[in-house]
ModelCIF file with pLDDT and N, C-alpha, C, O atoms, coordinates in Angstrom:
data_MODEL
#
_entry.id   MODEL 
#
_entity.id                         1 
_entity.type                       polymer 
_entity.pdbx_number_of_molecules   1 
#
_entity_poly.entity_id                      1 
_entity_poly.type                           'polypeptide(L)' 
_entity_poly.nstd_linkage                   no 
_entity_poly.nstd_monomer                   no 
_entity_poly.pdbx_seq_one_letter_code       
;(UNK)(UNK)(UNK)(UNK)(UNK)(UNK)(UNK)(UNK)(UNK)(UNK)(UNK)(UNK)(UNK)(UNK)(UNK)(UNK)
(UNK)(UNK)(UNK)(UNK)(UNK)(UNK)(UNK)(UNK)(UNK)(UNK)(UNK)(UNK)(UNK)(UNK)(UNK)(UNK)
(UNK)(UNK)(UNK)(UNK)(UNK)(UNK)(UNK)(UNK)(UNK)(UNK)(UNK)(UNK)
;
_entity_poly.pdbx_seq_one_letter_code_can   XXXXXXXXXXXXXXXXXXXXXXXXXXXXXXXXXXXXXXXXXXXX 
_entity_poly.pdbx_strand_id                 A 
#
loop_
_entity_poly_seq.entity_id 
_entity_poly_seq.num 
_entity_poly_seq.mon_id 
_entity_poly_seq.hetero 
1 1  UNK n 
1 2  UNK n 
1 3  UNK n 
1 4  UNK n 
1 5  UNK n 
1 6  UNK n 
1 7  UNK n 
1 8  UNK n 
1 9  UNK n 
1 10 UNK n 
1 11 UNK n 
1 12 UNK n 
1 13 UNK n 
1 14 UNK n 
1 15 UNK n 
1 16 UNK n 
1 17 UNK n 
1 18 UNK n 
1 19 UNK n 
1 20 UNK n 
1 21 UNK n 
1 22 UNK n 
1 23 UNK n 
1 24 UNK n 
1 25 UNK n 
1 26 UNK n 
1 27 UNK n 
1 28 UNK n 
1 29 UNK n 
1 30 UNK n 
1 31 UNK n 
1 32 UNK n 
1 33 UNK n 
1 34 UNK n 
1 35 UNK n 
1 36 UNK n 
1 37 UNK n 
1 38 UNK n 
1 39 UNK n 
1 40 UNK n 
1 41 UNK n 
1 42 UNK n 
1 43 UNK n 
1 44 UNK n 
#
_struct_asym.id          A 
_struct_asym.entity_id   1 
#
loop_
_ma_qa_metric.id 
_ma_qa_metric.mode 
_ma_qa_metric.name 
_ma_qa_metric.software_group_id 
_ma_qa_metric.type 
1 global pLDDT . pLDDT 
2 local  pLDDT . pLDDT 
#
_ma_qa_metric_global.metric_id      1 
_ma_qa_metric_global.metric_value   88.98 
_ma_qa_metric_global.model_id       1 
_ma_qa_metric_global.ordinal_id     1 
#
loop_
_ma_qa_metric_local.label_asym_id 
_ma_qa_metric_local.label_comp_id 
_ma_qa_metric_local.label_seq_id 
_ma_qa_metric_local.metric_id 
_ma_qa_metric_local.metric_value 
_ma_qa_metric_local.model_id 
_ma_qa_metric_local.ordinal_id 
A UNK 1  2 58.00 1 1  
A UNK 2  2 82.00 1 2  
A UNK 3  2 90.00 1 3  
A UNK 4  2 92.00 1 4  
A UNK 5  2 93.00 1 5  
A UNK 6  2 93.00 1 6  
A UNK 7  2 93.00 1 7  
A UNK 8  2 92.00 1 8  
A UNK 9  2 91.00 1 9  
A UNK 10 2 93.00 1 10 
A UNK 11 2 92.00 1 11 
A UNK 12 2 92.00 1 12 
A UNK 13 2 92.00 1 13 
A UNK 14 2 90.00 1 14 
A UNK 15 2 90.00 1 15 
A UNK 16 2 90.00 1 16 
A UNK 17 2 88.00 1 17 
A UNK 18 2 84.00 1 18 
A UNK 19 2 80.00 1 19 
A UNK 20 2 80.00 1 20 
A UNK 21 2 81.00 1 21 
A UNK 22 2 85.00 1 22 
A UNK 23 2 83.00 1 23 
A UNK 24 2 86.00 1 24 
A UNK 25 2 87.00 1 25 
A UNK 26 2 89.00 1 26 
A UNK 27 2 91.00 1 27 
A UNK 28 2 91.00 1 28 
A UNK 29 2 92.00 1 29 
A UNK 30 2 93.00 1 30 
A UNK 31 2 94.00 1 31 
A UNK 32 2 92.00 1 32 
A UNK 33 2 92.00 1 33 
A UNK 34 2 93.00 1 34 
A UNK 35 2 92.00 1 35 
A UNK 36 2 92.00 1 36 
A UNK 37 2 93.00 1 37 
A UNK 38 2 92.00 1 38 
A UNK 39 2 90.00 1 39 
A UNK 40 2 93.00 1 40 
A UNK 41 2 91.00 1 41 
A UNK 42 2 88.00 1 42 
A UNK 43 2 89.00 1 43 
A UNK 44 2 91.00 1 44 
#
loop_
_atom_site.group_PDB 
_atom_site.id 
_atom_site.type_symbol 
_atom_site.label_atom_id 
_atom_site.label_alt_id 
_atom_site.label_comp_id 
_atom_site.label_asym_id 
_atom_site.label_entity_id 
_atom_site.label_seq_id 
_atom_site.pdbx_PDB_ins_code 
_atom_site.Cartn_x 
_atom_site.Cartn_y 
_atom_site.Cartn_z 
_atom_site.occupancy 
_atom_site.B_iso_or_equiv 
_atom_site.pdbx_formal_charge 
_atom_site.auth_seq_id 
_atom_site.auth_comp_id 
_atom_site.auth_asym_id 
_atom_site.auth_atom_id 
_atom_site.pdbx_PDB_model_num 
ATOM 1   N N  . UNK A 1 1  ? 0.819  -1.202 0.000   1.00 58.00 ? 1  UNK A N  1 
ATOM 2   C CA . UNK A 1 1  ? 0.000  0.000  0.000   1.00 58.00 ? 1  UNK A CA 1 
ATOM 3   C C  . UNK A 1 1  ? 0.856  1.256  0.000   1.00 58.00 ? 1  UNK A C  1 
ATOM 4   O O  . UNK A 1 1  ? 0.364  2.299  -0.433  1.00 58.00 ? 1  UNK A O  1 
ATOM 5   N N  . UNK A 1 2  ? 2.090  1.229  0.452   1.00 82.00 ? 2  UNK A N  1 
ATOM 6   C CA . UNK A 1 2  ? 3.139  2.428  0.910   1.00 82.00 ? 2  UNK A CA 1 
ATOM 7   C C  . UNK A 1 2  ? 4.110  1.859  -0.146  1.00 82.00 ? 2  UNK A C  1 
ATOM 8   O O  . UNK A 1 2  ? 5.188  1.454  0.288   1.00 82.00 ? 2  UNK A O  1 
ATOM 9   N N  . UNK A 1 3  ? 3.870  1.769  -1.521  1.00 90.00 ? 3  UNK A N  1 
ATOM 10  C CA . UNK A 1 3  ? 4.931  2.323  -2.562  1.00 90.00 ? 3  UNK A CA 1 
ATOM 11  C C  . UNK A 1 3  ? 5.244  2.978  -2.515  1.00 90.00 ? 3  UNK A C  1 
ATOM 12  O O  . UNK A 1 3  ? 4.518  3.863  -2.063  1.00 90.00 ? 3  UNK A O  1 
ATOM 13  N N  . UNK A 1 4  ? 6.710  3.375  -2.917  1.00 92.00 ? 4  UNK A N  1 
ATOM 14  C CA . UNK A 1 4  ? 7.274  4.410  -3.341  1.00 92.00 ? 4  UNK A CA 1 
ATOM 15  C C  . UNK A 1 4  ? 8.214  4.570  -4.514  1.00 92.00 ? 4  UNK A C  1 
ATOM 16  O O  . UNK A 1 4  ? 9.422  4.341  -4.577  1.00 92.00 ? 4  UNK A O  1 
ATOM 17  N N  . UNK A 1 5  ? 7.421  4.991  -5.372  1.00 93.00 ? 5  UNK A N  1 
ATOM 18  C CA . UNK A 1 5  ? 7.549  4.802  -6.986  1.00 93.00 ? 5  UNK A CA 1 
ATOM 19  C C  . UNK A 1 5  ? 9.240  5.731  -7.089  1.00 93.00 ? 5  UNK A C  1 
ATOM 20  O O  . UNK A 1 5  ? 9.730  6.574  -6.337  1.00 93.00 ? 5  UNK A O  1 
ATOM 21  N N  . UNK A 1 6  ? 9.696  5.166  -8.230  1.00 93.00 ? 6  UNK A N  1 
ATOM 22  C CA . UNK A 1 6  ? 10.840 5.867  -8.602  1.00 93.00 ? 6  UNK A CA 1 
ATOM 23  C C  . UNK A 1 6  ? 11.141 5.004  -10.021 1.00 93.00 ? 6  UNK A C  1 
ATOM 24  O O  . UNK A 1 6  ? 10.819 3.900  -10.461 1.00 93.00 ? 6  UNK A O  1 
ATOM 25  N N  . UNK A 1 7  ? 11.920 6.117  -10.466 1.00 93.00 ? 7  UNK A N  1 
ATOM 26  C CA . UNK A 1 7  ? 12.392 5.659  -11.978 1.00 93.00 ? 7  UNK A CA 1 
ATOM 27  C C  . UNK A 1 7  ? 13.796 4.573  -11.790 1.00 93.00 ? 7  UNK A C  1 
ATOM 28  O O  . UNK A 1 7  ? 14.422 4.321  -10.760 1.00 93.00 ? 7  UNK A O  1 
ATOM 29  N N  . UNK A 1 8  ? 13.984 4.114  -13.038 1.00 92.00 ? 8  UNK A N  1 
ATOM 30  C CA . UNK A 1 8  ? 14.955 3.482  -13.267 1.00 92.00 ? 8  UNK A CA 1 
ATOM 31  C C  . UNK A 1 8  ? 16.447 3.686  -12.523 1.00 92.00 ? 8  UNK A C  1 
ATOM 32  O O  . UNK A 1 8  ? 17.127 2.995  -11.765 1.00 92.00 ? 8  UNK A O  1 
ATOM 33  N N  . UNK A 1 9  ? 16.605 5.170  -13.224 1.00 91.00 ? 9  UNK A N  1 
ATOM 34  C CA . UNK A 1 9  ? 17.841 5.634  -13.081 1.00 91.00 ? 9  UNK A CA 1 
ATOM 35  C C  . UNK A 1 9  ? 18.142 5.622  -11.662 1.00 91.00 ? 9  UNK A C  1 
ATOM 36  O O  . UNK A 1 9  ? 19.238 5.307  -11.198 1.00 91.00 ? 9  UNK A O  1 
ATOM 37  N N  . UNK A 1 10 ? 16.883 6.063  -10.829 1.00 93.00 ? 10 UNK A N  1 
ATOM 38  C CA . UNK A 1 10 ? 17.181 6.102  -9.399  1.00 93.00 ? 10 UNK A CA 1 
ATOM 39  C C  . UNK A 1 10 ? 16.997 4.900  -8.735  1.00 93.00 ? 10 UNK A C  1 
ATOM 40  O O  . UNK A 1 10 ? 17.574 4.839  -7.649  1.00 93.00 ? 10 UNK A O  1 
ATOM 41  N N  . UNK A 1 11 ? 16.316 3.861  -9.095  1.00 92.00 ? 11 UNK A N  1 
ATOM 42  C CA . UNK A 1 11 ? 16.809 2.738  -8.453  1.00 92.00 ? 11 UNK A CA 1 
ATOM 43  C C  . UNK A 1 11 ? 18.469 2.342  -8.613  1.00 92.00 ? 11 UNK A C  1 
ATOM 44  O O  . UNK A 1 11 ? 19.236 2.154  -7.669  1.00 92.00 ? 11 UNK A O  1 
ATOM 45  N N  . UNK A 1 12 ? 18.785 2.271  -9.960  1.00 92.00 ? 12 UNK A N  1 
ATOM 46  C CA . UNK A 1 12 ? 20.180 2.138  -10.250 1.00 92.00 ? 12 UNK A CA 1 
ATOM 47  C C  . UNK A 1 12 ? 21.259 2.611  -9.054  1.00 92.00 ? 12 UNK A C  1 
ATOM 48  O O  . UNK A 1 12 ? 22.158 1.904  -8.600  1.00 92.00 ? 12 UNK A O  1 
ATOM 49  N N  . UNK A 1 13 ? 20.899 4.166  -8.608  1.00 92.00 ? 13 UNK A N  1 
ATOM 50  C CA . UNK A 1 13 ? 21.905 5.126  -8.250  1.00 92.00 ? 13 UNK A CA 1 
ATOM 51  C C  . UNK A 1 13 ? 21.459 4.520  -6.600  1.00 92.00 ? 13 UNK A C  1 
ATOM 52  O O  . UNK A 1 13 ? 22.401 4.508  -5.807  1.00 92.00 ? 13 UNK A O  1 
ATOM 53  N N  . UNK A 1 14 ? 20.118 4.036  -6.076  1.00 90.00 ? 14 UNK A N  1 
ATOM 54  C CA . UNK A 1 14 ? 20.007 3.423  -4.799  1.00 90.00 ? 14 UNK A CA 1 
ATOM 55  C C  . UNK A 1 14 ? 20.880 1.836  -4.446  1.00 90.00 ? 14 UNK A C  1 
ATOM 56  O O  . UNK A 1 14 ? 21.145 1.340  -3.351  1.00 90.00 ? 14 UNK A O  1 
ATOM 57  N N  . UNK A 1 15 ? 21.130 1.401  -5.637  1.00 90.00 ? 15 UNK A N  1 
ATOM 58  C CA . UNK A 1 15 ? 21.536 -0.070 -5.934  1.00 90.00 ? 15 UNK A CA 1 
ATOM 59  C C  . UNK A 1 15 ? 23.149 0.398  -5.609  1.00 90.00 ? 15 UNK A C  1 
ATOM 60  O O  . UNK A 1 15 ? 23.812 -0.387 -4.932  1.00 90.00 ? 15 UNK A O  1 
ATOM 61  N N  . UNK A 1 16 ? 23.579 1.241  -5.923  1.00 90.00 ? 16 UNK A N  1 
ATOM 62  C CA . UNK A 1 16 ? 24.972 1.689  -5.910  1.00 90.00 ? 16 UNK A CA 1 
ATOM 63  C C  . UNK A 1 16 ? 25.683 1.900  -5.026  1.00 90.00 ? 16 UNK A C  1 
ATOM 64  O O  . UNK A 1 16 ? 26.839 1.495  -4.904  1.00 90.00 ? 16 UNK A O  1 
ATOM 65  N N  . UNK A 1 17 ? 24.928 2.720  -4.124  1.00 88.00 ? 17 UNK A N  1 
ATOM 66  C CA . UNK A 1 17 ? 24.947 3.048  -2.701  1.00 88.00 ? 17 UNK A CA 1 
ATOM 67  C C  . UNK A 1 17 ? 24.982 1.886  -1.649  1.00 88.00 ? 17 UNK A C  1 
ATOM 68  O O  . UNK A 1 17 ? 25.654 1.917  -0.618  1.00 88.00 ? 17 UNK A O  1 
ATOM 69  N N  . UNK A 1 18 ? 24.284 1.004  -1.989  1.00 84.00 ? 18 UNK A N  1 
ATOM 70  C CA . UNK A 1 18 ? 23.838 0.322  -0.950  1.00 84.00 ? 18 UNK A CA 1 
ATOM 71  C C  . UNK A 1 18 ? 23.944 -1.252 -1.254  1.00 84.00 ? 18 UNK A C  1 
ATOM 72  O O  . UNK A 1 18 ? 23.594 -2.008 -0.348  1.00 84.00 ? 18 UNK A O  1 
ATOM 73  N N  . UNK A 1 19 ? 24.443 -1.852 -2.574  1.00 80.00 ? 19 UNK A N  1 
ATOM 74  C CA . UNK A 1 19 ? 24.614 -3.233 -2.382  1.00 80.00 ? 19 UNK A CA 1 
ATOM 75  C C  . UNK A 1 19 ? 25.860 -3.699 -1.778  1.00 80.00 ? 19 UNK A C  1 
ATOM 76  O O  . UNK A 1 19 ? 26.898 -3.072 -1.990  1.00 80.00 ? 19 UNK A O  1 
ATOM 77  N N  . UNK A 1 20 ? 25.846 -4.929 -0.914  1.00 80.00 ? 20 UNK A N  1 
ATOM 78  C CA . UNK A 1 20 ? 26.647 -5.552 -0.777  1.00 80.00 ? 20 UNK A CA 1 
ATOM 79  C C  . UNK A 1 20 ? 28.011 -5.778 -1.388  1.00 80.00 ? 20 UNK A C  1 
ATOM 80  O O  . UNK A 1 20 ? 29.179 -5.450 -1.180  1.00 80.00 ? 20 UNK A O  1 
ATOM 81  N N  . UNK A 1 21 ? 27.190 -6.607 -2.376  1.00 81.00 ? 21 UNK A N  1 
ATOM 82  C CA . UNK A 1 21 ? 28.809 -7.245 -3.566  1.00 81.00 ? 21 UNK A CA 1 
ATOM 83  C C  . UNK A 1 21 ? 29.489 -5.666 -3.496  1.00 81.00 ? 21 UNK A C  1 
ATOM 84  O O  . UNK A 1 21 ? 30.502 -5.640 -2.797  1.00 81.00 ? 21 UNK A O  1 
ATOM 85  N N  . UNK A 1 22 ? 29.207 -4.703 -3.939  1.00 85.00 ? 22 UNK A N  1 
ATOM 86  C CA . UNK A 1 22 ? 29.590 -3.147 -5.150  1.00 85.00 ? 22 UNK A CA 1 
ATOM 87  C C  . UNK A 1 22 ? 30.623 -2.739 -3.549  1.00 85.00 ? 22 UNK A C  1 
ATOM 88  O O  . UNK A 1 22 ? 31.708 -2.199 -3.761  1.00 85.00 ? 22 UNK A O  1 
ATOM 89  N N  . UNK A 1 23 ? 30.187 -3.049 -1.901  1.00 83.00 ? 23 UNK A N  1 
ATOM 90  C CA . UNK A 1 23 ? 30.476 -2.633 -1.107  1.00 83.00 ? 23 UNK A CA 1 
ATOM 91  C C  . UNK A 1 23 ? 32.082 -3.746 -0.692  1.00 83.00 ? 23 UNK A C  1 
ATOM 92  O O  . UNK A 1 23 ? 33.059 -3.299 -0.091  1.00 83.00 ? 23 UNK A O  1 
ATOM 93  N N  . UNK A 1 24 ? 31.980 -4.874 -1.089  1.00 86.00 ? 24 UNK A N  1 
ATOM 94  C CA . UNK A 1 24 ? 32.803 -6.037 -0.532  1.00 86.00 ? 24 UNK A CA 1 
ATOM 95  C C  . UNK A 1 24 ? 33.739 -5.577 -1.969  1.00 86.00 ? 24 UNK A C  1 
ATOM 96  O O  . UNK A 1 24 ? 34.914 -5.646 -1.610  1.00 86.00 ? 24 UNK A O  1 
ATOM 97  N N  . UNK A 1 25 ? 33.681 -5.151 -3.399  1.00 87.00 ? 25 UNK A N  1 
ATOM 98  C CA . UNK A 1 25 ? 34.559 -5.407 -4.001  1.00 87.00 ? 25 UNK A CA 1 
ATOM 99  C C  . UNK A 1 25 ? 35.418 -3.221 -4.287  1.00 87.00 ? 25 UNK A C  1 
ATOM 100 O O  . UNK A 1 25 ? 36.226 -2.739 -5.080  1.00 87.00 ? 25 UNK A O  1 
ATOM 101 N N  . UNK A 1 26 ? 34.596 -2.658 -3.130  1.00 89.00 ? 26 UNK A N  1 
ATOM 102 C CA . UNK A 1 26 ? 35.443 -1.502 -2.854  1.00 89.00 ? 26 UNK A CA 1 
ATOM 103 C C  . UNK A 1 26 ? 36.593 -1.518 -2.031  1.00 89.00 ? 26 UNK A C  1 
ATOM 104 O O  . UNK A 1 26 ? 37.748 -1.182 -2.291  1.00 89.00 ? 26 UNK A O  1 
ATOM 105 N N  . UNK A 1 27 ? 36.122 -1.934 -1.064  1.00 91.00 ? 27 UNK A N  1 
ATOM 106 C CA . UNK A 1 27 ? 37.067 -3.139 0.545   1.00 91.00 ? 27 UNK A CA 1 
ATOM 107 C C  . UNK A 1 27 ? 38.479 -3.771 -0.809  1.00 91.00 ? 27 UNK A C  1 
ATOM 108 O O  . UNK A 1 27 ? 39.595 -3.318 -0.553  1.00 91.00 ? 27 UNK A O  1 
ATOM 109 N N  . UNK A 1 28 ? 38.447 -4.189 -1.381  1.00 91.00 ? 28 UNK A N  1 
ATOM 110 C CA . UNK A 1 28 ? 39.570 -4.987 -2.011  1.00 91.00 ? 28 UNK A CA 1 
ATOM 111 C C  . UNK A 1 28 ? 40.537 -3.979 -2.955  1.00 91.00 ? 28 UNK A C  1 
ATOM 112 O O  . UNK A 1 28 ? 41.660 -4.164 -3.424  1.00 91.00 ? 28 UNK A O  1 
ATOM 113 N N  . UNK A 1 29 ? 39.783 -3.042 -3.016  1.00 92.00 ? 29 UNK A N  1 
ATOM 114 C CA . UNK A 1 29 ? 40.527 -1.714 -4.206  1.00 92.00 ? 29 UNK A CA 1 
ATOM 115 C C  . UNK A 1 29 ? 41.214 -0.795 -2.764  1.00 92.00 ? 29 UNK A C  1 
ATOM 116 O O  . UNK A 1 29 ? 42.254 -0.139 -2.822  1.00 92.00 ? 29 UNK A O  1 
ATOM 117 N N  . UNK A 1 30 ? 40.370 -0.947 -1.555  1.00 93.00 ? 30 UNK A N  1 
ATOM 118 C CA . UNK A 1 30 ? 41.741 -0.290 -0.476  1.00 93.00 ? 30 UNK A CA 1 
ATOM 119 C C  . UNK A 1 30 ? 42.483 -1.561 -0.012  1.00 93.00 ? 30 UNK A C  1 
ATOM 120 O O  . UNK A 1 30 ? 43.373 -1.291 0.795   1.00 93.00 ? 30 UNK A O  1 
ATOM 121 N N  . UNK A 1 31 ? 42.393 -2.535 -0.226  1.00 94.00 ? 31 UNK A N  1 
ATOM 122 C CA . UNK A 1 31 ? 43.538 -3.535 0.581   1.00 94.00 ? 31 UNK A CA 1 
ATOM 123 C C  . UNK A 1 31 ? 44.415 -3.264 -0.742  1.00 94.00 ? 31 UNK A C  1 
ATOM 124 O O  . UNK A 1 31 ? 45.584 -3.221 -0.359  1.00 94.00 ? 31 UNK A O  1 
ATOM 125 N N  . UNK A 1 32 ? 44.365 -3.091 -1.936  1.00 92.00 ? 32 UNK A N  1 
ATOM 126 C CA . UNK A 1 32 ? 45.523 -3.309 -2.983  1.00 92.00 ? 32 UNK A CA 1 
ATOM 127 C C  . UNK A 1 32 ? 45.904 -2.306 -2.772  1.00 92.00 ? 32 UNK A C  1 
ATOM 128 O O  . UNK A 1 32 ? 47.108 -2.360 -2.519  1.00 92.00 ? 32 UNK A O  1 
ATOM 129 N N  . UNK A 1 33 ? 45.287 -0.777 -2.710  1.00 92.00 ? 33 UNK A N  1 
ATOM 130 C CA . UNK A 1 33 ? 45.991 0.926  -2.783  1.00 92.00 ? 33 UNK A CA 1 
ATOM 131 C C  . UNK A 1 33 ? 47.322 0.224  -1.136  1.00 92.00 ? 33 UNK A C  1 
ATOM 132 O O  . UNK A 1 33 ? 48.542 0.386  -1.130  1.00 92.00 ? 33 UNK A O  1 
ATOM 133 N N  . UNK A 1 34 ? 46.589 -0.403 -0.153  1.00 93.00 ? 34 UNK A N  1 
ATOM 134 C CA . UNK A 1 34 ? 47.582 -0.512 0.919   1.00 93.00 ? 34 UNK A CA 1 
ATOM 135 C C  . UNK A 1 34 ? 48.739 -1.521 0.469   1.00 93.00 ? 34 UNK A C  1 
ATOM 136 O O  . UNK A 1 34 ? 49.723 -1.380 1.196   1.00 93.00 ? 34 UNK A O  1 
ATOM 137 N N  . UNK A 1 35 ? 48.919 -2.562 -0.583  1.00 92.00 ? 35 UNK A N  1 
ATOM 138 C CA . UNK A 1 35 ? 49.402 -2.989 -0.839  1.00 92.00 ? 35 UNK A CA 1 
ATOM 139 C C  . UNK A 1 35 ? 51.011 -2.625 -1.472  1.00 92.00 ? 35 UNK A C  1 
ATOM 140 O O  . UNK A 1 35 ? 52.135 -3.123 -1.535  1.00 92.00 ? 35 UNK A O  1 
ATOM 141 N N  . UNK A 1 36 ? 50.081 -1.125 -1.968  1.00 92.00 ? 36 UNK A N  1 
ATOM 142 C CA . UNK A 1 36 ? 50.957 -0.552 -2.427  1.00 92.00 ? 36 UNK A CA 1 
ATOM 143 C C  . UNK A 1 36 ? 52.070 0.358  -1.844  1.00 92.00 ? 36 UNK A C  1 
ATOM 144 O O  . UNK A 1 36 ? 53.296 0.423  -1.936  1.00 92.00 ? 36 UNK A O  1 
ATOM 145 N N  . UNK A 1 37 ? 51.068 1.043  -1.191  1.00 93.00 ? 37 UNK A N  1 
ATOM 146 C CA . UNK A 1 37 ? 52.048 1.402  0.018   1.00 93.00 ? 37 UNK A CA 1 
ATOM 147 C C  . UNK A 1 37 ? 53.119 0.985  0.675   1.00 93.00 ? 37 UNK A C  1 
ATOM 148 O O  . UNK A 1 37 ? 53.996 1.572  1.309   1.00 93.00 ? 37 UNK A O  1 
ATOM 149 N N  . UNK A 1 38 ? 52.797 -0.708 0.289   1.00 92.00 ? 38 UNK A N  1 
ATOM 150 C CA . UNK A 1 38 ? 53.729 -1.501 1.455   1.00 92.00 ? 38 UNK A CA 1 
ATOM 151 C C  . UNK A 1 38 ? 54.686 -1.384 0.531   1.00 92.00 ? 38 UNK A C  1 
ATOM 152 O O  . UNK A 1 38 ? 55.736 -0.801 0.801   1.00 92.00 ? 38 UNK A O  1 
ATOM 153 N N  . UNK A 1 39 ? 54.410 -2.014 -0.882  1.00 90.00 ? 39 UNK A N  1 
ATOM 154 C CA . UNK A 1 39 ? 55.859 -1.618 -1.719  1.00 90.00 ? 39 UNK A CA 1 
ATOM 155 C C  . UNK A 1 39 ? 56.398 -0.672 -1.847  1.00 90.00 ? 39 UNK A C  1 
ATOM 156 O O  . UNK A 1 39 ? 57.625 -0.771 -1.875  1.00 90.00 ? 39 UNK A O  1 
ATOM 157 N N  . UNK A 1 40 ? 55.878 0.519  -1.971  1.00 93.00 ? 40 UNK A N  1 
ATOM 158 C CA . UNK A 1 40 ? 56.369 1.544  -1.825  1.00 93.00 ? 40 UNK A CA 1 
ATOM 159 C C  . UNK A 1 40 ? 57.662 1.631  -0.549  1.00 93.00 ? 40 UNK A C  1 
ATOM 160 O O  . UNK A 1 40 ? 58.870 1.760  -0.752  1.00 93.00 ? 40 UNK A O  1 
ATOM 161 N N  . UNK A 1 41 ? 57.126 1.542  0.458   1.00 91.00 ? 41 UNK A N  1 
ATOM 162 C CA . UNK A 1 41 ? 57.670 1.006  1.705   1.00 91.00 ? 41 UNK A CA 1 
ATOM 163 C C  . UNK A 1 41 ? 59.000 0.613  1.311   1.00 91.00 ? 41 UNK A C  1 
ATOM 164 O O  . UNK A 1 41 ? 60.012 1.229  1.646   1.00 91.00 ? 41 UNK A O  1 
ATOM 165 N N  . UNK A 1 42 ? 58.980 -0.537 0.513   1.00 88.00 ? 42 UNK A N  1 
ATOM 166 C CA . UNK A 1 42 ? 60.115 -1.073 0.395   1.00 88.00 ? 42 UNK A CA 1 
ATOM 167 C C  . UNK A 1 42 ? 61.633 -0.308 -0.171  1.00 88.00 ? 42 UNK A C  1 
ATOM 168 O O  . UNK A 1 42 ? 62.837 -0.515 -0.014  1.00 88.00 ? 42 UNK A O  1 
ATOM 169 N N  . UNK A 1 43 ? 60.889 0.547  -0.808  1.00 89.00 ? 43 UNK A N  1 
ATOM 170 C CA . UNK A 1 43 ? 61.988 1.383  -1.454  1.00 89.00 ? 43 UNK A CA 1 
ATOM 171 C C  . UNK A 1 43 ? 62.747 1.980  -0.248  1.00 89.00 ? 43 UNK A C  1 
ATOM 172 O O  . UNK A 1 43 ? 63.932 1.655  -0.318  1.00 89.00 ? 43 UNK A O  1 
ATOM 173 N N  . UNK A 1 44 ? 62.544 2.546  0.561   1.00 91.00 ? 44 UNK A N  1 
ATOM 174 C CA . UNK A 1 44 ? 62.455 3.406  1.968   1.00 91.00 ? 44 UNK A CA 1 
ATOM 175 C C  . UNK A 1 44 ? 63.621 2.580  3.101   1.00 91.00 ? 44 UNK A C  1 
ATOM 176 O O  . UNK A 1 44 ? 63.774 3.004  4.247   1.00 91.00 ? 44 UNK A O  1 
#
């Protein structure tokens, strides 16, 4: 009874925000940026 209608685009841009997977495979793009660091590190 309490739809709340929205277009495409904005489901998309709610899906983005807020799924899981999109959230678990951001988590892995900062463990590699730290990865890097560490090599970096190494130069040092």
């Amino acid at each position: 009874d309490n739809v709340r209608q929205i277009t495409v685009d904005e489901a998309v841009e709610i899906a983005l925000r807020r799924n899981p997977q999109l959230l678990q495979a951001y988590s892995q793009i900062e463990m590699a940026e730290h990865n890097q660091l560490s090599a970096i590190g190494q130069l040092l």
